[in-house]
Protein backbone atom coordinates (compact mmCIF):
# COMPACT_ATOMS: atom_id res chain seq x y z
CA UNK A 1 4.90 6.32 -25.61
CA UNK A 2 3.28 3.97 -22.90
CA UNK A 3 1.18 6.73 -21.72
CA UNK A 4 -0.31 7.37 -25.28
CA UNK A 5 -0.66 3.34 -25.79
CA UNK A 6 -2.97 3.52 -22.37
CA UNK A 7 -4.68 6.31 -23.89
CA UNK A 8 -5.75 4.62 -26.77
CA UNK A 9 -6.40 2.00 -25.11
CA UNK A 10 -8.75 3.66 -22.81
CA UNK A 11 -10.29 5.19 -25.95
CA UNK A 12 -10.88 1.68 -27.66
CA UNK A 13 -13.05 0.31 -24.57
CA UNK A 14 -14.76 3.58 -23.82
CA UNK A 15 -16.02 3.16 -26.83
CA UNK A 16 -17.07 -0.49 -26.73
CA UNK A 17 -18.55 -0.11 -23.55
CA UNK A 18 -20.96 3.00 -24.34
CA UNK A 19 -22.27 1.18 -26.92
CA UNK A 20 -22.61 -2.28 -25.61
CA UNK A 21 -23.39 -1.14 -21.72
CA UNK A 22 -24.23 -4.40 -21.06
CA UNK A 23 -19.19 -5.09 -20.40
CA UNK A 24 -19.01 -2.32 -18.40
CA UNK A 25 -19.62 -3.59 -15.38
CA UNK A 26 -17.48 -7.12 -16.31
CA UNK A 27 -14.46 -4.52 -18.10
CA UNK A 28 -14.71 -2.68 -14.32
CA UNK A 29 -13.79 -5.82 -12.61
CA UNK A 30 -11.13 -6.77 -14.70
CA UNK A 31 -9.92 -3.25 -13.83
CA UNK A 32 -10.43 -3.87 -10.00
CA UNK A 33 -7.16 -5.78 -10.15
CA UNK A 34 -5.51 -2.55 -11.35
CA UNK A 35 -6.81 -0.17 -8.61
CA UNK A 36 -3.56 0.36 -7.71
CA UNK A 37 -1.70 0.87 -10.52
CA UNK A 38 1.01 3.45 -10.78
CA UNK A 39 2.53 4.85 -13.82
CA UNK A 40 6.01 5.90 -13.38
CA UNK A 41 5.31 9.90 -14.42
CA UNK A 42 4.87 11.39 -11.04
CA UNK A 43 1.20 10.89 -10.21
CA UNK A 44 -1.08 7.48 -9.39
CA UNK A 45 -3.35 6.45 -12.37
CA UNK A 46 -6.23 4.00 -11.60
CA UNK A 47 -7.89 2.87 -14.28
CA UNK A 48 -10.81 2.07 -12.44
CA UNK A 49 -11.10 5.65 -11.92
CA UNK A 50 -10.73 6.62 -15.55
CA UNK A 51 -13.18 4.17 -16.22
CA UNK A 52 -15.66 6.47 -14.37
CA UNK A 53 -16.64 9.15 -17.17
CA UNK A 54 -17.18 6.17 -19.00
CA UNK A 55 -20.28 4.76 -16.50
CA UNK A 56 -21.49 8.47 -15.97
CA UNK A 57 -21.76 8.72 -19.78
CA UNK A 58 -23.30 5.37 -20.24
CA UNK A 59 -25.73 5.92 -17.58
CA UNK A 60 -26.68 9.47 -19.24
CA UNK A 61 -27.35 7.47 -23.02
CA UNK A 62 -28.97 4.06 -21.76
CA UNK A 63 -31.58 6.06 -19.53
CA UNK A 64 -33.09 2.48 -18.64
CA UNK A 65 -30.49 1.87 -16.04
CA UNK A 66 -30.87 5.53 -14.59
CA UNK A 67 -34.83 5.39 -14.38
CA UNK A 68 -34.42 1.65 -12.69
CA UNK A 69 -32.26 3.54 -10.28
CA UNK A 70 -34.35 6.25 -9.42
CA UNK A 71 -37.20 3.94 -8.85
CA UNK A 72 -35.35 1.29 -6.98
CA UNK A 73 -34.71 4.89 -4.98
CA UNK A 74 -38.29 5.93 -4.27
CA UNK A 75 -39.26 2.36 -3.39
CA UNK A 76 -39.68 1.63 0.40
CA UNK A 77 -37.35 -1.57 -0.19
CA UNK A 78 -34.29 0.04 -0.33
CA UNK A 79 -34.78 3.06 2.02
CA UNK A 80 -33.05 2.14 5.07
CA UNK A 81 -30.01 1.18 2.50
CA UNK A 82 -30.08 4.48 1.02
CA UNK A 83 -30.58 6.25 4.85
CA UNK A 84 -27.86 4.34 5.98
CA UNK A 85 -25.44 5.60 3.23
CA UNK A 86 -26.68 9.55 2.97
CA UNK A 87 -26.13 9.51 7.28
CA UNK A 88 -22.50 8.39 6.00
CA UNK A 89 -21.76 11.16 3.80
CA UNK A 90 -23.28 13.67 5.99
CA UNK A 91 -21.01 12.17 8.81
CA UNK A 92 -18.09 12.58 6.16
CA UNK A 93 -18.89 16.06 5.44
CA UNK A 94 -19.23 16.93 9.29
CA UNK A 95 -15.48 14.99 9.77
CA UNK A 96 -14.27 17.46 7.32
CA UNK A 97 -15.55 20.45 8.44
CA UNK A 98 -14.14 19.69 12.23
CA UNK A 99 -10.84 18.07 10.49
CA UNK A 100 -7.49 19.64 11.32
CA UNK A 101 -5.95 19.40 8.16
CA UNK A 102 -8.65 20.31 5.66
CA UNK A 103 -6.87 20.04 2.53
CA UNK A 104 -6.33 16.53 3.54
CA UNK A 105 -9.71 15.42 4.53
CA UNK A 106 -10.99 17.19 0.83
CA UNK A 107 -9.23 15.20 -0.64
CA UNK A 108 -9.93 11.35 0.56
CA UNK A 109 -13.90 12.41 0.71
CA UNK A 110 -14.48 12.35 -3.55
CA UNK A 111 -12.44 8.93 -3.12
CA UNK A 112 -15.07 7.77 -0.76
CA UNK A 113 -18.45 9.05 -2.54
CA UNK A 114 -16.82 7.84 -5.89
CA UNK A 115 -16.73 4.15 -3.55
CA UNK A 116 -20.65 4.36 -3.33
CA UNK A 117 -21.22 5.15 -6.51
CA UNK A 118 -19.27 1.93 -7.53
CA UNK A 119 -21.62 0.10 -5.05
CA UNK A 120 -25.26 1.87 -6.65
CA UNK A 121 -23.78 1.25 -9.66
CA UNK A 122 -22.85 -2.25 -9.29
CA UNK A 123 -26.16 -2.84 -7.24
CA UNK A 124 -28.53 -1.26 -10.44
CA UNK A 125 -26.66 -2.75 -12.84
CA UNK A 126 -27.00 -6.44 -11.71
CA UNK A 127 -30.89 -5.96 -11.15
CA UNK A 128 -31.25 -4.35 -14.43
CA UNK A 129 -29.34 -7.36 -16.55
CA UNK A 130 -29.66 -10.18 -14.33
CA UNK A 131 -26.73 -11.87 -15.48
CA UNK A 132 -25.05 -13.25 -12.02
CA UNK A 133 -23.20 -15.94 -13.74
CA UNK A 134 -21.55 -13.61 -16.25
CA UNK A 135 -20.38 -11.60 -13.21
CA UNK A 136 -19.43 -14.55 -11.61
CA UNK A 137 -17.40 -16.11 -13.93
CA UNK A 138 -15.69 -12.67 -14.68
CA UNK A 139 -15.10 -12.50 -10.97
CA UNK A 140 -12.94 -15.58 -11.18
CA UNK A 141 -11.22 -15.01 -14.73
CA UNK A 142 -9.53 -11.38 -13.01
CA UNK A 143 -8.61 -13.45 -9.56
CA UNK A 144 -7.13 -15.88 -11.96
CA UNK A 145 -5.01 -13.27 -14.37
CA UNK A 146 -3.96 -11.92 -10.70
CA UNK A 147 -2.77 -14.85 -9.35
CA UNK A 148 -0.79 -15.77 -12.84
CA UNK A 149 0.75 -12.83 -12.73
CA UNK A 150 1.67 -13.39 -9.22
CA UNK A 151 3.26 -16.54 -9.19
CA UNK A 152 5.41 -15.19 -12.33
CA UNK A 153 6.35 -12.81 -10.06
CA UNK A 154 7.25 -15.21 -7.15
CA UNK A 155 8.80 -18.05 -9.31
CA UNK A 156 11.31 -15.32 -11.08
CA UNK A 157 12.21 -13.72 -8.91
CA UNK A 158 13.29 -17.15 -7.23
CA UNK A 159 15.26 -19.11 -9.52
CA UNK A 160 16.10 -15.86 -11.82
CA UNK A 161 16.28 -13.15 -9.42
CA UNK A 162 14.39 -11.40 -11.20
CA UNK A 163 13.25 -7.71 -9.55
CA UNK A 164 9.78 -7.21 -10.47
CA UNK A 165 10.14 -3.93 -9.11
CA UNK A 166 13.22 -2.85 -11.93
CA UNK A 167 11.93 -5.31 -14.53
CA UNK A 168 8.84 -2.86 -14.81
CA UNK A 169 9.81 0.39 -13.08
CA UNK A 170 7.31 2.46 -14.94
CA UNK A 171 4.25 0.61 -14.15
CA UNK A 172 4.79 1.20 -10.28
CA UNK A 173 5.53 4.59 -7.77
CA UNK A 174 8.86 5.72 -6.97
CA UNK A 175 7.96 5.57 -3.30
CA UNK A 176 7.52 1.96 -4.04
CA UNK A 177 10.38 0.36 -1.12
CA UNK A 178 11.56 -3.46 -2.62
CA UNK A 179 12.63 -4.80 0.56
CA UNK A 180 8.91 -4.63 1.81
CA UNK A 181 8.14 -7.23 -0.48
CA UNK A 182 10.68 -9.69 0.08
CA UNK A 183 11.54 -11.99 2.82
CA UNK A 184 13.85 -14.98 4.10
CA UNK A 185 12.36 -18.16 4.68
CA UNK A 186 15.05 -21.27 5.62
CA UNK A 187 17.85 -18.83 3.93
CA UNK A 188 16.00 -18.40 0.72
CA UNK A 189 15.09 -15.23 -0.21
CA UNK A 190 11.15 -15.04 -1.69
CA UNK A 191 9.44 -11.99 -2.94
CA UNK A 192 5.74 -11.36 -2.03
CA UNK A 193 4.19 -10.66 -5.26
CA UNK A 194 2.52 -7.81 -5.67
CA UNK A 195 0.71 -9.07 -8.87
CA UNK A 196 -0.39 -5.24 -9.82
CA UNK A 197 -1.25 -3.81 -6.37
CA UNK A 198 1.10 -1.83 -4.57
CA UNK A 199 0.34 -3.48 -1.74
CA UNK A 200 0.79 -7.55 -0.81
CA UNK A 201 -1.96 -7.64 1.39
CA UNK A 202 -4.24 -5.62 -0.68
CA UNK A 203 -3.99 -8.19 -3.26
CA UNK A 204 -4.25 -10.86 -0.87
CA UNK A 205 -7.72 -9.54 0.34
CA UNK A 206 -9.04 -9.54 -3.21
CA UNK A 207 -7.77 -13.06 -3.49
CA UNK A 208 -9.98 -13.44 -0.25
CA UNK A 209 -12.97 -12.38 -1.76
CA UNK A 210 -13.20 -15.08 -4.44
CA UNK A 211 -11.76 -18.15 -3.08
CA UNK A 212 -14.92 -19.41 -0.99
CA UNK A 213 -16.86 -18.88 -4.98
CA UNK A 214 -14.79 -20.26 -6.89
CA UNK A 215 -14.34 -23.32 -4.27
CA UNK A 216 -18.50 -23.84 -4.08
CA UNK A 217 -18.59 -22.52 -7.40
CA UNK A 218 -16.33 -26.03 -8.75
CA UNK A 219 -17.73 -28.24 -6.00
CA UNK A 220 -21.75 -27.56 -6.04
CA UNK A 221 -23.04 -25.35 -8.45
CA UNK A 222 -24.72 -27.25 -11.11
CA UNK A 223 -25.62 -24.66 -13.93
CA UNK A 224 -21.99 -24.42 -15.87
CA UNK A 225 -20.42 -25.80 -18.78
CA UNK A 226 -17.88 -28.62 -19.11
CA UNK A 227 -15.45 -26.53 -20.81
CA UNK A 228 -15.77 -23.98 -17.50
CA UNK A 229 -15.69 -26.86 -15.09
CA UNK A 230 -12.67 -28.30 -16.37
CA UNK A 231 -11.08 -24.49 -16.85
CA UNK A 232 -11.91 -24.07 -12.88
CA UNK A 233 -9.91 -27.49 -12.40
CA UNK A 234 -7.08 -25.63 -13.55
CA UNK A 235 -7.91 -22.16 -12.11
CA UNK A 236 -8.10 -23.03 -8.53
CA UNK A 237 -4.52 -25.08 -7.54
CA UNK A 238 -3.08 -21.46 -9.22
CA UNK A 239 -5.22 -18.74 -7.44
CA UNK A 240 -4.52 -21.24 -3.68
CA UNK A 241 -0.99 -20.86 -4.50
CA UNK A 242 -0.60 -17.39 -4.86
CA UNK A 243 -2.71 -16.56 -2.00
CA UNK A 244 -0.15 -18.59 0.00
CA UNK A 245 2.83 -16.76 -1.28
CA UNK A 246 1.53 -13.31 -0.85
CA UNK A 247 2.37 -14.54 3.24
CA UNK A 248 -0.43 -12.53 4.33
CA UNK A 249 -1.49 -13.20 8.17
CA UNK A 250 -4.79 -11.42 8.13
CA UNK A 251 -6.22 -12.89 4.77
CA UNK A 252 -5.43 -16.55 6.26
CA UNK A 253 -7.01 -15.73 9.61
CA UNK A 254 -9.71 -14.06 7.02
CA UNK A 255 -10.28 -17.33 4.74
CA UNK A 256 -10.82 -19.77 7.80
CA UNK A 257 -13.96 -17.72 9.66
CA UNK A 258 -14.93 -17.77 5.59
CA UNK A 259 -14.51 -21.20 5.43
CA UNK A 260 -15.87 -21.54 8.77
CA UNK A 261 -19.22 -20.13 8.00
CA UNK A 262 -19.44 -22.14 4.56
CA UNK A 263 -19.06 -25.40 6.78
CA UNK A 264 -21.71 -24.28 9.18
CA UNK A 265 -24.03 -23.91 6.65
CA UNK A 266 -23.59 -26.83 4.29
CA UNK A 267 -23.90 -28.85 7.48
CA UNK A 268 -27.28 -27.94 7.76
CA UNK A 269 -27.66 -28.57 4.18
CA UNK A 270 -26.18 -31.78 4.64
CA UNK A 271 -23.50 -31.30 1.95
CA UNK A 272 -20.70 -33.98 3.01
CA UNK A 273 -19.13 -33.99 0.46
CA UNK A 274 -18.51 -30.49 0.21
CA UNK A 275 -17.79 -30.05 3.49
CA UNK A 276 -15.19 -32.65 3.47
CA UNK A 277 -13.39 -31.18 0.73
CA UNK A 278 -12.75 -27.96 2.14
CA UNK A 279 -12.28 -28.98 5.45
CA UNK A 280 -9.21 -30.62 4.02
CA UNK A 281 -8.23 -27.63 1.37
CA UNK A 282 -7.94 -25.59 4.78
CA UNK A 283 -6.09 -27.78 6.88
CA UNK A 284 -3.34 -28.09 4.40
CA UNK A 285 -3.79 -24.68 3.07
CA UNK A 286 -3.10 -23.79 6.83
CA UNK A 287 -0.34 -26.40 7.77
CA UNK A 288 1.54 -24.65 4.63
CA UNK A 289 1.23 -21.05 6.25
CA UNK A 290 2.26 -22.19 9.54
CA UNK A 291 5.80 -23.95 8.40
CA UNK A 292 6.12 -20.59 6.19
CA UNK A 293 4.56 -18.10 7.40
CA UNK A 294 3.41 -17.75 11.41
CA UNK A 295 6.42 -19.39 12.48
CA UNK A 296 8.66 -16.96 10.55
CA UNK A 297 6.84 -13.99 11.66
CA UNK A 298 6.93 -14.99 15.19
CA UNK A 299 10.21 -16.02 15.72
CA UNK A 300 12.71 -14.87 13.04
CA UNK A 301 12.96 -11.12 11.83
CA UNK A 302 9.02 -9.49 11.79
CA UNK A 303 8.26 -9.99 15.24
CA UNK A 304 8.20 -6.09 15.44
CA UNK A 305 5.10 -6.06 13.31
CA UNK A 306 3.26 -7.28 16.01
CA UNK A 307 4.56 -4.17 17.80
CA UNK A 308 3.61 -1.93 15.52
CA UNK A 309 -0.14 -3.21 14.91
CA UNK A 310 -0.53 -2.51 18.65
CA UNK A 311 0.93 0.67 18.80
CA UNK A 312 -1.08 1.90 15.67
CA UNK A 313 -4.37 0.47 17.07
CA UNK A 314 -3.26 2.14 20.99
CA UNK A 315 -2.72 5.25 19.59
CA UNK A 316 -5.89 5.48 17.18
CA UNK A 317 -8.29 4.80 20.12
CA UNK A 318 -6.66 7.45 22.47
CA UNK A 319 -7.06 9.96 19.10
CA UNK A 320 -10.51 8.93 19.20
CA UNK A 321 -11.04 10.03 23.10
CA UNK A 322 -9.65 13.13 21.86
CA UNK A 323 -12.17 13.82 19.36
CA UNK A 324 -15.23 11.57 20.41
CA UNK A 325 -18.15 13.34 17.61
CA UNK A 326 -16.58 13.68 14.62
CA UNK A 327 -13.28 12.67 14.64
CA UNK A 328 -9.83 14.25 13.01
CA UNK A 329 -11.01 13.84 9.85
CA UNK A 330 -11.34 11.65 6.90
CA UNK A 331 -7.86 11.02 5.96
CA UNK A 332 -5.68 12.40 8.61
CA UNK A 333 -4.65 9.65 10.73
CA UNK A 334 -0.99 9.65 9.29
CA UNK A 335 -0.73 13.07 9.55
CA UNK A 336 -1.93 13.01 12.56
CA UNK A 337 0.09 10.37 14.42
CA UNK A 338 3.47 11.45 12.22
CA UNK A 339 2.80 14.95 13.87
CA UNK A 340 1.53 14.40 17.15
CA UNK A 341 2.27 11.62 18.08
CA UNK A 342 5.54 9.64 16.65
CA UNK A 343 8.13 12.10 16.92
CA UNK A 344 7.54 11.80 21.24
CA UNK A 345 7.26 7.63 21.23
CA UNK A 346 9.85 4.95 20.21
CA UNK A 347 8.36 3.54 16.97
CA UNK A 348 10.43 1.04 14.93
CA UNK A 349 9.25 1.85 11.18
CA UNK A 350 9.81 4.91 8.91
CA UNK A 351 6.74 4.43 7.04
CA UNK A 352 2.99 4.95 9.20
CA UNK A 353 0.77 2.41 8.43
CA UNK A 354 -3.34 2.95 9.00
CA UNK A 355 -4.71 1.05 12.12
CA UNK A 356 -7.57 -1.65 12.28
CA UNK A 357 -10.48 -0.66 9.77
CA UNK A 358 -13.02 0.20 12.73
CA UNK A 359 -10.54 2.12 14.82
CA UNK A 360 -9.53 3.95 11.88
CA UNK A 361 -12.81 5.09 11.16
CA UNK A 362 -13.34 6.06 14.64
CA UNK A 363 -10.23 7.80 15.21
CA UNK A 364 -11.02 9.94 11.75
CA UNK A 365 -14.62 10.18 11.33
CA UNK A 366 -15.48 9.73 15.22
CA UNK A 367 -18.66 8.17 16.33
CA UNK A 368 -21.11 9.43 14.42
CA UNK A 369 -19.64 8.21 11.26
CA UNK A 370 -18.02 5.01 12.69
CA UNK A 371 -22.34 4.51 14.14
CA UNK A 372 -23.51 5.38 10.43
CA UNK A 373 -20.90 2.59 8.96
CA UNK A 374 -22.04 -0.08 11.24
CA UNK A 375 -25.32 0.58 10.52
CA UNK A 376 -24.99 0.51 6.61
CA UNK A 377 -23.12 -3.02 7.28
CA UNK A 378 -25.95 -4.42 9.45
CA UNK A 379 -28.21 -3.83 6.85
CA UNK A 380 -26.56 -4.65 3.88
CA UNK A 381 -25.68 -8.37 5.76
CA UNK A 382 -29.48 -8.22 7.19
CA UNK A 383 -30.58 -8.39 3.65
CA UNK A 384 -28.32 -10.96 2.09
CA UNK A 385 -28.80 -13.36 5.22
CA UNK A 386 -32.81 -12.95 5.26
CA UNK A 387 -32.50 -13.97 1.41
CA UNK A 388 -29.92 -17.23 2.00
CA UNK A 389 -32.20 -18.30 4.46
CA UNK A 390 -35.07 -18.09 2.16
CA UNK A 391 -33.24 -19.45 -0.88
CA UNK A 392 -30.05 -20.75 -0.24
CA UNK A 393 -28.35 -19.84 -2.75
CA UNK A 394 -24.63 -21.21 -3.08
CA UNK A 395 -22.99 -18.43 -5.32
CA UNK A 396 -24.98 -15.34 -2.07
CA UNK A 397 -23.55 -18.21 0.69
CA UNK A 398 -19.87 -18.48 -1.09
CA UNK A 399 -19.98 -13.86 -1.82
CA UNK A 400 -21.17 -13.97 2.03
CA UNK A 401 -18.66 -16.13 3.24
CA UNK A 402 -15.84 -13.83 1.33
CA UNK A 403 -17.18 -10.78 2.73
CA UNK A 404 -16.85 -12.32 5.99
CA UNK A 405 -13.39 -13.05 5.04
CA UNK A 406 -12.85 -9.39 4.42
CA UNK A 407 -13.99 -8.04 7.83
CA UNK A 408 -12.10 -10.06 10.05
CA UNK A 409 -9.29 -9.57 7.98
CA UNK A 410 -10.15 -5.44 9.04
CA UNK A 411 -9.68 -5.98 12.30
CA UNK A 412 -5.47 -5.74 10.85
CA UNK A 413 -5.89 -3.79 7.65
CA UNK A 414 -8.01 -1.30 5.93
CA UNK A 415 -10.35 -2.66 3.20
CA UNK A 416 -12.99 -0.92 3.12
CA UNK A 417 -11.49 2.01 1.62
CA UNK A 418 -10.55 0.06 -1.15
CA UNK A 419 -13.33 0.54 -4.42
CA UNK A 420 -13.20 -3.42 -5.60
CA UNK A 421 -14.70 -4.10 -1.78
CA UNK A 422 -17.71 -1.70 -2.90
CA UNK A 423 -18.15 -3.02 -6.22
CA UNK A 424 -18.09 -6.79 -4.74
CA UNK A 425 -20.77 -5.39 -2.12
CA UNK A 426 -22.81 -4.09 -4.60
CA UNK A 427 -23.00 -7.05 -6.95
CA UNK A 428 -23.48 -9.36 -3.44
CA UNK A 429 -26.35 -7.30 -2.90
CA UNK A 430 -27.78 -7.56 -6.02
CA UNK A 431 -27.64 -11.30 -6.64
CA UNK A 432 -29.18 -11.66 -3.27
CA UNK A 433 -32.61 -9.17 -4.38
CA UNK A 434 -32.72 -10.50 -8.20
């Protein structure tokens, strides 16, 4: 029955969005919240995925977008962005053919094109309708759904007990483990919402990604309404708090070189007031994760994550030695290490996690493709820094200073492999060419 109510569902805005092409790319990032969402009937279904058919079709029956995409194409100005990305794929398709388990690498690369279609897609579609502040303020409606959501989560399962995880069973996988998600903090056990995502940390690095705009959005940007300002009044205290309780180390480390960056250039702007403000959001948003969160890592009961983290980042450089060109394979760094490599070492966890984003990519898509990556990033952050320095702009500063956020926070986790990173690229991109 829930299966044919998604359906329909899916139906309805499929619908609504071939007609009026002008949501899809606002009803895709209310989706990006949902990327990974698992119906309890023995597969994964993302919705952002099944939204997909919907773009293709949309693209194929408003043939404006599609011929502002093949000439943005043939132009010289976006030729080293589109070199950068074909030199990935080819990369990709070279890790695969070297890969040593095939079936395995086949099946992450779609996953990976599909992310740079999100990103062209995304890109074309904010140069063709130049509506930033739509997308923005979509942007910070989904953060704010997610954190709701969230602190339901956190807040019943304190004083109710409440097991999100039972409580809605068939809206997650059966490989799902509960006790990942909760903790003990001064004898009290909390959970660490999920808030959709399968995945506290994944949720906490899309949290990441909108917290320096909505914070510059509030403080500086002049062009909204009252009724938005005051809604952002009451957005912000709720999207802080969840990001606190999701306990996640990298996003925090993450948020201060993003708020770092923000206060370096607002200083030149000469923005006290600004600067002022989140100086002191930070220190207390940071004084709260220490007492909660560093201090109960380091010396109460996940001090072996550390360990872990280092053995998963040891072991993915000496796989990279191993195969220096092109890597294992897209893919097949937890086969790989859960093969070769774990049943000969002492390792302290059941489940294999994925190393550091850039070791990752180097351990399965070797240099070339971990060279072709870099160089995509240098030019995609090229771009957007040439045009904040020739019109800084607050909401390209405040995506910049997220996406900053996001790559520290890969020197722990895996982002990038994530399709709500690509989409937020794209749009970044975009804003900063209009």
């Amino acid at each position: 029955m829930f299966f044919i109510i998604i359906i329909i569902i899916y139906l309805i805005v499929g619908l609504i969005s071939i007609n009026y092409p002008k949501v899809i790319l606002p009803i895709s990032i209310i989706l990006m919240p949902l990327e990974r969402f698992n119906l309890y009937i023995g597969f994964t279904l993302e919705p952002l995925l099944l939204y997909i058919p919907i773009i293709v079709l949309s693209l194929y029956i408003n043939k404006d977008i599609f011929q502002l995409f093949k000439k943005r194409v043939l132009s010289k100005k976006d030729n080293l962005l589109y070199i950068t990305l074909i030199i990935i794929i080819l990369s990709i398709f070279l890790s695969d053919i070297f890969s040593i388990n095939k079936f395995l690498s086949l099946k992450s690369t779609p996953y990976v094109i599909l992310s740079f279609f999100i990103f062209l897609y995304a890109y074309m579609y904010i140069l063709y309708y130049k509506n930033k502040i739509q997308i923005i303020n979509t942007f910070i409606v989904s953060t704010f759904i997610v954190s709701i959501y969230g602190i339901l989560q956190f807040f019943g399962f304190l004083f109710f007990k409440i097991d999100s995880f039972h409580i809605s069973k068939i809206l997650h996988s059966s490989t799902i483990n509960p006790t990942a998600f909760t903790l003990y903090i001064h004898h009290i056990l909390l959970l660490r919402p999920n808030s959709t995502f399968t995945d506290v940390n994944t949720a906490s690095g899309f949290i990441l990604l909108i917290i320096p705009l909505i914070i510059s959005y509030y403080l500086v940007i002049k062009d909204k309404t009252k009724i938005i300002g005051t809604l952002y009044n009451y957005m912000l205290p709720f999207i802080i708090f969840y990001f606190i309780t999701t306990f996640s180390k990298s996003s925090i480390i993450g948020l201060l070189f993003s708020v770092a960056y923000i206060v370096y250039v607002f200083k030149i702007y000469n923005k006290k007031k600004f600067i002022y403000t989140l100086i002191t959001s930070i220190l207390i948003l940071l004084l709260i994760e220490i007492k909660y969160n560093f201090l109960y890592y380091l010396y109460i009961k996940e001090k072996f994550t550390y360990i872990e983290h280092f053995i998963l980042t040891k072991y993915s450089f000496i796989i990279f030695t191993k195969h220096i060109l092109f890597g294992t394979g897209i893919g097949t760094f937890t086969y790989y290490f859960g093969t070769y490599i774990k049943p000969y070492i002492h390792y302290y966890y059941n489940n294999i996690d994925t190393p550091p984003l850039f070791l990752l990519w180097l351990s399965e898509i070797g240099l070339i493709g971990f060279l072709s990556y870099i160089s995509f990033l240098s030019v995609f952050l090229r771009k957007v820094l040439l045009y904040i320095k020739k019109e800084k702009d607050v909401v390209v500063i405040s995506l910049l200073a997220g996406f900053i956020g996001i790559i520290i926070a890969n020197l722990f986790h895996s982002y990038f492999t994530l399709l709500f990173v690509w989409e937020f690229m794209g749009i970044t991109l975009a804003i900063s060419t209009i």
